[in-house]
C-alpha atoms as a PDB file:
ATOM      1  CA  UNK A   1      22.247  64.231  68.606  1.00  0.00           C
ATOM      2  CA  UNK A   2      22.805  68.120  69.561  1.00  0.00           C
ATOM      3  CA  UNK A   3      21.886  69.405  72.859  1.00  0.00           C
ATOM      4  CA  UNK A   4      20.969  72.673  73.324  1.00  0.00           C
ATOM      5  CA  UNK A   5      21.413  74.515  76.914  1.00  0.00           C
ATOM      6  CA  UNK A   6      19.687  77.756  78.465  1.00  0.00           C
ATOM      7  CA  UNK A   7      20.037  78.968  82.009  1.00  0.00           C
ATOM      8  CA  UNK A   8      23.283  76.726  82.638  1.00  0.00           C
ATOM      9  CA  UNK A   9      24.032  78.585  86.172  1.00  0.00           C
ATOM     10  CA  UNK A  10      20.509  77.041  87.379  1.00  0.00           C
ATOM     11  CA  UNK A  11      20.383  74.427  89.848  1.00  0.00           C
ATOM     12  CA  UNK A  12      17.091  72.771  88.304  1.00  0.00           C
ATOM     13  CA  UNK A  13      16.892  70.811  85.075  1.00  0.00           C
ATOM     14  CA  UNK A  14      14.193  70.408  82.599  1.00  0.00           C
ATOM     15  CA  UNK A  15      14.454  68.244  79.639  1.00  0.00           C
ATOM     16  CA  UNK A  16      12.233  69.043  76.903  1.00  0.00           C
ATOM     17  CA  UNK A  17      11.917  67.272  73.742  1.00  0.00           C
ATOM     18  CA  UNK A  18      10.217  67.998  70.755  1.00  0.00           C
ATOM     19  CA  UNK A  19       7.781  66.054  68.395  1.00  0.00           C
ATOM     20  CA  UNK A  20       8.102  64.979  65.030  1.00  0.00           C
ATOM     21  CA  UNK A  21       7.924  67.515  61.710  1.00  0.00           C
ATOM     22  CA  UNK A  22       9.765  69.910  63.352  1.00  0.00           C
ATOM     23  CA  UNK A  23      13.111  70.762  64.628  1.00  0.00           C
ATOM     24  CA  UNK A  24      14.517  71.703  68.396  1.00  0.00           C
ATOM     25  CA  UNK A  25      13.653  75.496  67.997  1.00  0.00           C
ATOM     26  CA  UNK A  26       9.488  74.051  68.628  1.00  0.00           C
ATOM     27  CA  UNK A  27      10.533  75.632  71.959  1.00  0.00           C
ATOM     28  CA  UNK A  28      11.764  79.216  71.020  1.00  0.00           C
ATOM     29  CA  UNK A  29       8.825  80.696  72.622  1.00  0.00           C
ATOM     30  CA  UNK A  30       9.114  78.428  75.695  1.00  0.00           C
ATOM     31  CA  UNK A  31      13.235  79.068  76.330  1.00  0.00           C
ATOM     32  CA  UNK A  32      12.823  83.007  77.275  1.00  0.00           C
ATOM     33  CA  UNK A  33       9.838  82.137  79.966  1.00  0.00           C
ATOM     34  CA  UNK A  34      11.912  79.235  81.738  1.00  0.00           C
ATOM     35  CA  UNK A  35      15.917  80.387  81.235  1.00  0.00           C
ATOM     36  CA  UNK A  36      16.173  82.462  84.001  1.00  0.00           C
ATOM     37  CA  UNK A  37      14.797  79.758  86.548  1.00  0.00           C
ATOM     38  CA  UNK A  38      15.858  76.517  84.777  1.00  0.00           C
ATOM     39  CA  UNK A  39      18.476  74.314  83.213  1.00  0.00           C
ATOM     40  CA  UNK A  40      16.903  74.020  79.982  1.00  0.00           C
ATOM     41  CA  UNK A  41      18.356  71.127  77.938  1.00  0.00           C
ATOM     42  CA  UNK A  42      16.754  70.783  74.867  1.00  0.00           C
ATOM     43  CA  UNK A  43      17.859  68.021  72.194  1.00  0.00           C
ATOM     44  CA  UNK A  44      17.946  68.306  68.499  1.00  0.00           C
ATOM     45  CA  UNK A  45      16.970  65.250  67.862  1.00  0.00           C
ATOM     46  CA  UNK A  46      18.327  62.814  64.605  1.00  0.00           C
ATOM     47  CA  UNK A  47      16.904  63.402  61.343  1.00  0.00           C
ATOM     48  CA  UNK A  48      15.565  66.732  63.107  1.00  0.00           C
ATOM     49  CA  UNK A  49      18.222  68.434  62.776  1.00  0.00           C
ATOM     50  CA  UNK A  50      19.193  70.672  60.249  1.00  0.00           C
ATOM     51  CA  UNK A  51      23.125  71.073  61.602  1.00  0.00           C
ATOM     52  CA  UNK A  52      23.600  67.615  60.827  1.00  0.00           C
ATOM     53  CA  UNK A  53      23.045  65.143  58.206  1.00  0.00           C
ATOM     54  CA  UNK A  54      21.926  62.220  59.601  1.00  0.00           C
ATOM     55  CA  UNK A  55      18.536  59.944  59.884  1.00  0.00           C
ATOM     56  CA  UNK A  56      16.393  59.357  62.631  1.00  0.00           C
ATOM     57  CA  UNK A  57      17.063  56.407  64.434  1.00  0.00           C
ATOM     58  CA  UNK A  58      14.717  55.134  67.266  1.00  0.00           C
ATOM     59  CA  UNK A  59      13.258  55.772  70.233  1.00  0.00           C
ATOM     60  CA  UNK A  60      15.388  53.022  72.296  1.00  0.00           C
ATOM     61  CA  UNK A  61      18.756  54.259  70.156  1.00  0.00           C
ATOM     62  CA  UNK A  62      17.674  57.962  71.219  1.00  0.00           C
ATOM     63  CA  UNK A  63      16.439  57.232  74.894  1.00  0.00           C
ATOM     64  CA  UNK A  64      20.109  55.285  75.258  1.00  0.00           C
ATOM     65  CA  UNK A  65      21.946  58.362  73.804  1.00  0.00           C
ATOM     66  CA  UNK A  66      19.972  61.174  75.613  1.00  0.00           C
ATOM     67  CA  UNK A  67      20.338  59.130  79.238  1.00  0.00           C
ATOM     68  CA  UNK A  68      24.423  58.418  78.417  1.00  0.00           C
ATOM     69  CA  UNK A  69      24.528  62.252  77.848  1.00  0.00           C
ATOM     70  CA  UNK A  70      22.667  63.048  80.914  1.00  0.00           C
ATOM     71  CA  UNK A  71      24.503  60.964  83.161  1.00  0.00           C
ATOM     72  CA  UNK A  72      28.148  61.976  81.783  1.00  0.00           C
ATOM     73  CA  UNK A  73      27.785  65.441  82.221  1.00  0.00           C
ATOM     74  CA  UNK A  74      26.417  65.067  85.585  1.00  0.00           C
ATOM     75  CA  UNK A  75      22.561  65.807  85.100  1.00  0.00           C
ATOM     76  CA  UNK A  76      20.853  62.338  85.500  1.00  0.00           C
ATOM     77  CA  UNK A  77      18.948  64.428  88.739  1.00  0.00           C
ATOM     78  CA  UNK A  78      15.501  65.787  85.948  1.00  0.00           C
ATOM     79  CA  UNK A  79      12.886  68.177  88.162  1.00  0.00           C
ATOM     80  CA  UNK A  80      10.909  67.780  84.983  1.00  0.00           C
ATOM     81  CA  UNK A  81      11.356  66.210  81.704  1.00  0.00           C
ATOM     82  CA  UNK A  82       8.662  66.796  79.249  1.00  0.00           C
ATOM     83  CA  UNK A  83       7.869  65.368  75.275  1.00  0.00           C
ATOM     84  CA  UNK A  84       5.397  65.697  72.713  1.00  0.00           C
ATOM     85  CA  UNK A  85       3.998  63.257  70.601  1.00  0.00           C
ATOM     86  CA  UNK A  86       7.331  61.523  69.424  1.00  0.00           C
ATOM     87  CA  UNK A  87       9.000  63.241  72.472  1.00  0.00           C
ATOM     88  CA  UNK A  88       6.406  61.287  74.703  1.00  0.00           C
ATOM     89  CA  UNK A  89       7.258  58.103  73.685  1.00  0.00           C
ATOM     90  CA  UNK A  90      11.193  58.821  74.589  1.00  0.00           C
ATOM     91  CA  UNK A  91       9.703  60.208  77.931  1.00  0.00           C
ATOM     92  CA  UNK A  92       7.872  56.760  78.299  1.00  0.00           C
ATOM     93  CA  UNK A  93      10.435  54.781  77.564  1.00  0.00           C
ATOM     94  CA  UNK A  94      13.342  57.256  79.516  1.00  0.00           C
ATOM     95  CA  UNK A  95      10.624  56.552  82.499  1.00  0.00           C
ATOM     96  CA  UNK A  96      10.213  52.605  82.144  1.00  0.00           C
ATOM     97  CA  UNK A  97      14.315  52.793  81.717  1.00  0.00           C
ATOM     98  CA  UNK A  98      14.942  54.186  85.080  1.00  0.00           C
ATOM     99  CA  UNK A  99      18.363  55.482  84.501  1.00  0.00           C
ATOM    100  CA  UNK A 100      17.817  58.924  85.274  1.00  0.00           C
ATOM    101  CA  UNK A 101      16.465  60.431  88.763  1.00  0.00           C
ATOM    102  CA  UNK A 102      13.240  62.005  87.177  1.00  0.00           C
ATOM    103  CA  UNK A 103      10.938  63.664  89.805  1.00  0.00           C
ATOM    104  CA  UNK A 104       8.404  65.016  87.633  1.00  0.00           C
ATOM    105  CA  UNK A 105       7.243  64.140  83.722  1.00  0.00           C
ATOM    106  CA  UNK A 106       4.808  65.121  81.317  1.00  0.00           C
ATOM    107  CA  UNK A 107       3.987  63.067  78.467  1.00  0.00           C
ATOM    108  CA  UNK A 108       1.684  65.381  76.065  1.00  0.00           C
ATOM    109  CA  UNK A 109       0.066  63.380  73.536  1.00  0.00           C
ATOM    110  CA  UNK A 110       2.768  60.996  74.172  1.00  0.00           C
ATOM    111  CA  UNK A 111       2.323  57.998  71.248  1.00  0.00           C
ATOM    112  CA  UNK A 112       2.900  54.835  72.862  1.00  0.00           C
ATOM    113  CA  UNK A 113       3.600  51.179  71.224  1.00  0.00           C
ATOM    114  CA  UNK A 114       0.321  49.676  69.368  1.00  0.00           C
ATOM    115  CA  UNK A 115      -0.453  46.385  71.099  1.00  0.00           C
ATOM    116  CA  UNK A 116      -2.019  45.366  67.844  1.00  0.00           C
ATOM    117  CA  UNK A 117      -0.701  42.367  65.251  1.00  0.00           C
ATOM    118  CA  UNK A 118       2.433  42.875  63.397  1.00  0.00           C
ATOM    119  CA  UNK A 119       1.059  42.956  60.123  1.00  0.00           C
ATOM    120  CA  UNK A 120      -1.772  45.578  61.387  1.00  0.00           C
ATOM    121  CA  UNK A 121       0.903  47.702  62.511  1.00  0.00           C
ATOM    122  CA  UNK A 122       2.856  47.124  59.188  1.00  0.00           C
ATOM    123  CA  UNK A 123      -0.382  48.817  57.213  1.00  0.00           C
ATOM    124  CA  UNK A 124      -1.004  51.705  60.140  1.00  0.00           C
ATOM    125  CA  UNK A 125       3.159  52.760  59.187  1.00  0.00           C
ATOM    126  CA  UNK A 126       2.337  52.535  55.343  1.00  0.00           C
ATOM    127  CA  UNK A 127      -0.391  54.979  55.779  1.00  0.00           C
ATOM    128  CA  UNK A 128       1.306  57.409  58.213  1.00  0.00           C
ATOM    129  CA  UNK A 129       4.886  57.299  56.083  1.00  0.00           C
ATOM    130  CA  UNK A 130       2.629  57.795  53.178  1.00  0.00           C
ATOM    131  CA  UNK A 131       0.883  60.694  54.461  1.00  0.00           C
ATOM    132  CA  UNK A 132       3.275  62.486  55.517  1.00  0.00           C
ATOM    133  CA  UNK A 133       5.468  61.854  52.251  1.00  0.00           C
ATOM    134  CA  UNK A 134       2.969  63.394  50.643  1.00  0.00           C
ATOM    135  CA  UNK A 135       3.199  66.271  52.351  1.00  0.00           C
ATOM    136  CA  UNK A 136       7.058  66.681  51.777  1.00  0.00           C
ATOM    137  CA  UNK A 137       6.093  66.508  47.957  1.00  0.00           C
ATOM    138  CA  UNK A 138       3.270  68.427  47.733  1.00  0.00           C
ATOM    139  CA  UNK A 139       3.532  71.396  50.372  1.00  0.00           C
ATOM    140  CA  UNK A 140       2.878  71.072  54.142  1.00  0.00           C
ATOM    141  CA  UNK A 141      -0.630  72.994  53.583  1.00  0.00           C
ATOM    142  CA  UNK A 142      -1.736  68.823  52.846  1.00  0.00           C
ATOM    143  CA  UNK A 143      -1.080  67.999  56.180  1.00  0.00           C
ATOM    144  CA  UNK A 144      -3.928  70.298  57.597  1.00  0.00           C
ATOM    145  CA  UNK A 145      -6.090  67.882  56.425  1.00  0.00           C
ATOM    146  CA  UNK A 146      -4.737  64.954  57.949  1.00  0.00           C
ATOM    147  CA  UNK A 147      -3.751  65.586  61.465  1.00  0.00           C
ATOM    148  CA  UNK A 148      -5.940  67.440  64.540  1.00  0.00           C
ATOM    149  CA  UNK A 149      -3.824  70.692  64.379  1.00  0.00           C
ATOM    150  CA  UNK A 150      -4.625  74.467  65.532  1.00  0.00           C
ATOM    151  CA  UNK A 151      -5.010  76.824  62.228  1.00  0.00           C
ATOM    152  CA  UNK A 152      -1.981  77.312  60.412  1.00  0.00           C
ATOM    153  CA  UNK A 153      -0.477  80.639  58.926  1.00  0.00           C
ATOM    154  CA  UNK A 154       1.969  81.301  56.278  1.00  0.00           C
ATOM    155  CA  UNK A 155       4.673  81.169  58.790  1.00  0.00           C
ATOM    156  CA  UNK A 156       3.679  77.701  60.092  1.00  0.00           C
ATOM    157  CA  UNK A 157       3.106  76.331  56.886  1.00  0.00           C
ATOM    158  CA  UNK A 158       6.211  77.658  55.545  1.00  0.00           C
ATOM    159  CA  UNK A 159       8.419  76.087  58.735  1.00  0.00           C
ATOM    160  CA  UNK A 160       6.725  72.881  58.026  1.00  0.00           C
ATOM    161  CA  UNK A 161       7.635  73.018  54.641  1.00  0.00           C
ATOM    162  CA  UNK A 162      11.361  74.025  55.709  1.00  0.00           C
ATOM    163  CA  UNK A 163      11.405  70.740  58.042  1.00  0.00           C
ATOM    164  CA  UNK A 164       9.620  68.241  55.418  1.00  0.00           C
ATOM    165  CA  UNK A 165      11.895  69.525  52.131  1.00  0.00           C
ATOM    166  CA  UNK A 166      14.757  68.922  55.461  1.00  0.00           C
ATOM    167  CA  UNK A 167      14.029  65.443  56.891  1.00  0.00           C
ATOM    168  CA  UNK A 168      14.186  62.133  54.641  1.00  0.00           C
ATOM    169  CA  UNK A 169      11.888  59.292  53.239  1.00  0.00           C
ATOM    170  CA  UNK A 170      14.082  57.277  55.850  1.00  0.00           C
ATOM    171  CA  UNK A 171      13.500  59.723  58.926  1.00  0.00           C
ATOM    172  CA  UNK A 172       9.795  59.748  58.212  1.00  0.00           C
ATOM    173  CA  UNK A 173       9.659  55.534  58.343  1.00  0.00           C
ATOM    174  CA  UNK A 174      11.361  55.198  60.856  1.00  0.00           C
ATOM    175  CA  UNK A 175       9.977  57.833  62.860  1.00  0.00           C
ATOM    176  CA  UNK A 176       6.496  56.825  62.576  1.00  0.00           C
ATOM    177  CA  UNK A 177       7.427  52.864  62.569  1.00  0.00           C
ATOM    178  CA  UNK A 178       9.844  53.023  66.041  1.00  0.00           C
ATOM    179  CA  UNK A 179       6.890  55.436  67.750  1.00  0.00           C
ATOM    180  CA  UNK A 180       3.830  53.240  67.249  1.00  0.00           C
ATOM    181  CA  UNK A 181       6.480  50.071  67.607  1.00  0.00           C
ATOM    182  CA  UNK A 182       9.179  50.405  69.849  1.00  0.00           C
ATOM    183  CA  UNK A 183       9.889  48.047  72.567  1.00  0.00           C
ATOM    184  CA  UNK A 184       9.563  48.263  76.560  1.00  0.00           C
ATOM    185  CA  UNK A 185      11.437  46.691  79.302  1.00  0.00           C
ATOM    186  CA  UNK A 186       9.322  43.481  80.339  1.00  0.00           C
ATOM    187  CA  UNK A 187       8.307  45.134  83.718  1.00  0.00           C
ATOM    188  CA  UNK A 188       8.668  48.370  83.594  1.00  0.00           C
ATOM    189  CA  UNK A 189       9.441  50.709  86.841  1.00  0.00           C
ATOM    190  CA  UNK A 190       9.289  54.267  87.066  1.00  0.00           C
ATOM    191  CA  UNK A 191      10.665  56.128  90.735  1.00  0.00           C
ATOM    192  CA  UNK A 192       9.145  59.045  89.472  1.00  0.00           C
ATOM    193  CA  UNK A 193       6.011  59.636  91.702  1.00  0.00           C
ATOM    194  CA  UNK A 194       4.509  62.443  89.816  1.00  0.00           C
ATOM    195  CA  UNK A 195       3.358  61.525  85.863  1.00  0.00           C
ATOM    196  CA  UNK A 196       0.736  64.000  84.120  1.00  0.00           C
ATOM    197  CA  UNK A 197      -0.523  62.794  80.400  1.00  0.00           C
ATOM    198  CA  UNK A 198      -1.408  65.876  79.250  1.00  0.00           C
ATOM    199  CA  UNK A 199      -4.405  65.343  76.338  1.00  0.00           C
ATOM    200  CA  UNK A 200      -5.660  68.276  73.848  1.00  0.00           C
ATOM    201  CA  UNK A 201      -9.235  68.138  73.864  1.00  0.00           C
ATOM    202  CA  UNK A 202      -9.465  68.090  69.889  1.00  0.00           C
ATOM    203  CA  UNK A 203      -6.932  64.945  70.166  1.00  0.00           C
ATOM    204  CA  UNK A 204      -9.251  62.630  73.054  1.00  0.00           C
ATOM    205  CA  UNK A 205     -10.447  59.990  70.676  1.00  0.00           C
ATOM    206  CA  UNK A 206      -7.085  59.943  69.022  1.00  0.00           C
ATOM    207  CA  UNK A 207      -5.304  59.067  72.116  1.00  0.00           C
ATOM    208  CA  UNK A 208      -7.865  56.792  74.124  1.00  0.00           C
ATOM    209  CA  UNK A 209      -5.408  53.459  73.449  1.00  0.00           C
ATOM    210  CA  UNK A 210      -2.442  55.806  74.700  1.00  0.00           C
ATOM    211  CA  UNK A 211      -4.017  56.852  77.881  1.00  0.00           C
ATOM    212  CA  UNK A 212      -5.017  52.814  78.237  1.00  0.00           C
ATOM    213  CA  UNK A 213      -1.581  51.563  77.972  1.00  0.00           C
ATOM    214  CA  UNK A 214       0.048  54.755  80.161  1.00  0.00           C
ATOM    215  CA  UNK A 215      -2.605  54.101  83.051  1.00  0.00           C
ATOM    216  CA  UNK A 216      -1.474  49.847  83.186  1.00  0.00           C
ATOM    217  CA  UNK A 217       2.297  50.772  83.023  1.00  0.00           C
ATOM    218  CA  UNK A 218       2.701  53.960  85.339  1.00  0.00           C
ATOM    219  CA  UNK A 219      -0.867  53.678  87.158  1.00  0.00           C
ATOM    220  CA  UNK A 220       0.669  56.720  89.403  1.00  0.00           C
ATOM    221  CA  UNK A 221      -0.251  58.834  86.266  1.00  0.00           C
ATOM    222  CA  UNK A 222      -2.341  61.876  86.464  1.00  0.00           C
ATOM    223  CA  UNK A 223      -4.247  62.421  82.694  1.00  0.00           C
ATOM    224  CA  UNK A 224      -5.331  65.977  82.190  1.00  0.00           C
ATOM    225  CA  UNK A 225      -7.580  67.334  79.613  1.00  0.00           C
ATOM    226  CA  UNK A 226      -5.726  71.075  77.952  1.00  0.00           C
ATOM    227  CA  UNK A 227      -8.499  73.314  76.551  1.00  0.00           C
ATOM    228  CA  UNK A 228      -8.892  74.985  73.286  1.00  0.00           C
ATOM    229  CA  UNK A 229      -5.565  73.471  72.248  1.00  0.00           C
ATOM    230  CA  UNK A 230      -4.799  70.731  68.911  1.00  0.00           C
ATOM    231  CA  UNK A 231      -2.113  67.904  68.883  1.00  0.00           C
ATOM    232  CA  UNK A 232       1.186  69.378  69.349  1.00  0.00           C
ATOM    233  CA  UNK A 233      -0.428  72.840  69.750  1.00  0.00           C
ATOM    234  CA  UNK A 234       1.124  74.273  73.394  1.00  0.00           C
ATOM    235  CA  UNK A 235       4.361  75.371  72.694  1.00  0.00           C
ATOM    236  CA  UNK A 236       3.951  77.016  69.324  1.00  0.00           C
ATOM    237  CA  UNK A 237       0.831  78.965  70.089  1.00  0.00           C
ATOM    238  CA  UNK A 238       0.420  78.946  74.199  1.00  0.00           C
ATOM    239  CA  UNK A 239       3.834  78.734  75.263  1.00  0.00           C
ATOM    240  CA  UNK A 240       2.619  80.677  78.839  1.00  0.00           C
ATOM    241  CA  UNK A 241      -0.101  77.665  79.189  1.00  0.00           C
ATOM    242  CA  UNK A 242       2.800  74.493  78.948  1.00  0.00           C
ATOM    243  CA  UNK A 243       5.257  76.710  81.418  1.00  0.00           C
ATOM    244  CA  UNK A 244       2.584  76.914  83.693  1.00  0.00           C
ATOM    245  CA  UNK A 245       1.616  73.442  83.954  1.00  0.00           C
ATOM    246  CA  UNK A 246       5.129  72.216  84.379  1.00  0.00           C
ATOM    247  CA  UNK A 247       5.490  74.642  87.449  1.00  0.00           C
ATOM    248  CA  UNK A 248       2.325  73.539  88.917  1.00  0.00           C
ATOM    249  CA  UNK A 249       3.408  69.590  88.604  1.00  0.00           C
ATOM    250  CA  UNK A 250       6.961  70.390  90.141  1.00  0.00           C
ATOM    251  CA  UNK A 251       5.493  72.969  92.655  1.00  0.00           C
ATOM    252  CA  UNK A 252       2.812  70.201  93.902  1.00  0.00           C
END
């Protein structure tokens, strides 16, 4: 796993992590608003990344890595950490870990671990490796169609096709498999007082088993509805919109 750094001379650190079908640079638009005032660490995460040849691995393999890193170089004290999607479920499970001093997290559309039969959950990773596979074959325009996401230009659909022709059959299993699957501490314990679940208002039905399981294991959680926004959608398109709720969590 790469990390990338902005805004090293700055006393507070934010962690952000990116979701799945893309690569690190999700936050290119975010990195100039935040650099100046933050420590912006920013992982490239396995199978993500296109200065490496590797596979993605899991979220408990990547949560361990990502906290070892932290704590090494001396930056296991997080103002904020935030994920998408697959970065949510490493924020969940960084959180239930407890390694790391984390004052403030956001888990957008954070996926969290189906509490459904093991052969259900067999058939639900089937159809999402399938579906996506499908898009690495055929073009990313296919995958319009299949997930809640904001229009797409050329440019987006071009950088999705960059990521899928990129990433592996065995990145995309395990990706989907160890995000709807992975395991949790048997009690889990958070010290971090302030949790928002940040939910895009075209995603709400998608995400109503999510927000379940996040309100039994971190009741502290604050769930917040983000307007005119799809899955994914705030950092690509309203990068100004995520900077300023991640202020207005740590500045509470």
């Amino acid at each position: 796993m790469t990390i990338h750094e902005y805004g090293k001379e700055n006393e507070k650190v934010i962690v952000l992590i990116h979701p799945s079908i893309v690569m690190w640079d999700y936050f290119q638009d975010v990195i100039p608003l935040m650099e100046k005032e933050y420590h912006l660490i920013i992982p490239a995460l396995p199978g993500y990344n296109p200065q490496r040849k590797d596979d993605f691995t899991s979220v408990e393999e990547i949560t361990k890595e990502l906290e070892k890193w932290l704590i090494v170089n001396d930056l296991g004290d997080i103002t904020c950490i935030y994920g998408c999607s697959m970065g949510g479920s490493i924020v969940t499970r960084m959180l239930a870990n407890n390694k790391v001093n984390i004052e403030n997290a956001v888990i957008d559309g954070g996926i969290t671990p189906y509490q459904l039969p093991w052969i259900i959950t067999r058939v639900i990773a089937i159809k999402d490796f399938i579906t996506i596979y499908i898009g690495k074959i055929g073009g990313a325009k296919l995958l319009e169609k299949a997930f809640s996401l904001d229009e797409l230009s050329k440019e987006d659909i071009d950088y999705a096709a960059k990521v899928l022709k990129m990433i592996s059959a065995k990145t995309i299993w395990r990706t989907f498999d160890s995000c709807n699957n992975y395991s949790m501490p048997a009690h889990p314990y958070t010290s971090c007082k302030k949790i928002e679940y940040w939910i895009a208002d075209k995603e709400v039905k998608d995400r109503k088993l999510d927000i379940a399981y996040t309100k039994k294991i971190f009741p502290q959680t604050r769930f917040r509805i983000i307007k005119n926004v799809g899955h994914g959608g705030l950092a690509p398109y309203q990068p100004n919109k995520l900077v300023r709720g991640i202020k207005k969590l740590i500045n509470k």
